[in-house]
Protein backbone atom coordinates (compact mmCIF):
# COMPACT_ATOMS: atom_id res chain seq x y z
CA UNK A 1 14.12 2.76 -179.56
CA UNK A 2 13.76 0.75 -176.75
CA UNK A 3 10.40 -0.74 -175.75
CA UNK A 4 8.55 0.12 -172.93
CA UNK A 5 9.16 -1.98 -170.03
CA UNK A 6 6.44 -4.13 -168.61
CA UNK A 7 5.84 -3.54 -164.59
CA UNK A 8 4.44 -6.50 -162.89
CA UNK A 9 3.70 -6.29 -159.03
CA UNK A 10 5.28 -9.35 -157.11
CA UNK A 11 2.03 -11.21 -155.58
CA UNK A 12 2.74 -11.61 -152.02
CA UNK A 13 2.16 -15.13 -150.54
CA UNK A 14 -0.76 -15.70 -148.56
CA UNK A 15 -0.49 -16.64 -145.30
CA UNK A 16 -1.26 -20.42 -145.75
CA UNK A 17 1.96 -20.08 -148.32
CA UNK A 18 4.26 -18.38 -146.21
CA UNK A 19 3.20 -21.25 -143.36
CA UNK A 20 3.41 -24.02 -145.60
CA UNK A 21 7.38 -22.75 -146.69
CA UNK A 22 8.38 -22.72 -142.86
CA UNK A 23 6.80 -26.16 -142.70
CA UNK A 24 8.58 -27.56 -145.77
CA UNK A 25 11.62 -25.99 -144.48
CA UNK A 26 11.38 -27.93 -141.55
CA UNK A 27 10.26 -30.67 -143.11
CA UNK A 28 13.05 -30.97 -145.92
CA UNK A 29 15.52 -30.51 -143.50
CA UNK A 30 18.33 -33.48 -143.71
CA UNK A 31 17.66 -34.68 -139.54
CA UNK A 32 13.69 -34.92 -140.54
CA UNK A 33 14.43 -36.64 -143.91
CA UNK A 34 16.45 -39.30 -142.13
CA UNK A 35 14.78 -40.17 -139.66
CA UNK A 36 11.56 -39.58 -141.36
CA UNK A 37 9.55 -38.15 -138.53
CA UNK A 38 9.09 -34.46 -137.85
CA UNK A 39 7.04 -32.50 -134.79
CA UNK A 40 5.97 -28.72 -135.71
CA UNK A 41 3.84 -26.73 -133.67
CA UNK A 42 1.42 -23.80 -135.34
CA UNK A 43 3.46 -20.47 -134.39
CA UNK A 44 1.14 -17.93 -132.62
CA UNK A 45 1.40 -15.26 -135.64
CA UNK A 46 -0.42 -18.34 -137.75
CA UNK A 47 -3.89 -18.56 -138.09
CA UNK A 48 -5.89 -21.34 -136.99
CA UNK A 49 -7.97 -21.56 -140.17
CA UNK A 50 -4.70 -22.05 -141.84
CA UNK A 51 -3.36 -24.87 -139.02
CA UNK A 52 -6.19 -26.56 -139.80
CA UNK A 53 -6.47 -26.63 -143.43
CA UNK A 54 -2.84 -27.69 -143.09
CA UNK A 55 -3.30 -30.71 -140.76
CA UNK A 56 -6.82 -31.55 -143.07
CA UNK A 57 -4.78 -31.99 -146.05
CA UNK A 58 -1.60 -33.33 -144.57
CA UNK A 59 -3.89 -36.00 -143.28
CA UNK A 60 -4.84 -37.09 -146.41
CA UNK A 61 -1.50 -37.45 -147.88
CA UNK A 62 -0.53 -41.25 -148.49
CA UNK A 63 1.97 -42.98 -146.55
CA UNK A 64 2.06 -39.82 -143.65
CA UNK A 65 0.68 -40.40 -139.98
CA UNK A 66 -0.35 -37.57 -138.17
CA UNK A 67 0.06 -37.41 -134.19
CA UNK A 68 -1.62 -34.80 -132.46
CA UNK A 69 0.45 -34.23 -129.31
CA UNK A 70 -0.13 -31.04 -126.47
CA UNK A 71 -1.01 -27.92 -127.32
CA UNK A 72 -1.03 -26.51 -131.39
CA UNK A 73 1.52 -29.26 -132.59
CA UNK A 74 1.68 -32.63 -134.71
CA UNK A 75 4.06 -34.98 -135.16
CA UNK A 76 4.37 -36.24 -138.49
CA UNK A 77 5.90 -39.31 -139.87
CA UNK A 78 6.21 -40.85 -143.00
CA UNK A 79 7.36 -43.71 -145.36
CA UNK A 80 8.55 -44.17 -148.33
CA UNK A 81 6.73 -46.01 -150.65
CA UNK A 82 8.70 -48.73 -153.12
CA UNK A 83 7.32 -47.73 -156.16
């Protein structure tokens, strides 16, 4: 007899999670990796509680500078530390 199957709903991401995938998309990609430097602006279906909770914790990631430049963007760059 087979055994009743268990039906779990798929949480759907939040929208700091679905930002934060675009932005390690973008950030993971191989022209960003090498030259280690990225700019992304906050896309207008983003919120800005999210932005900023981004760019607060970004900021306090070692070895990453953040650049505010015009408008909602940042440019981020980063080393890699010998370890």
């Amino acid at each position: 007899m087979a055994k009743p199957s268990k039906k779990t709903e798929a949480r759907q991401p939040s929208s700091y999670e679905l930002m934060g995938g675009r932005i390690q998309k973008i950030i993971n990609s191989p022209k960003a990796q090498r030259a280690r430097d990225v700019t992304i602006h906050r896309s207008p279906d983003e919120s800005a509680t999210d932005w900023a909770r981004f760019l607060e914790e970004v900021a306090e990631t070692e070895n990453v500078r953040v650049q505010h430049i015009e408008g909602d963007g940042v440019r981020l760059t980063w080393t890699v530390s010998a370890d």
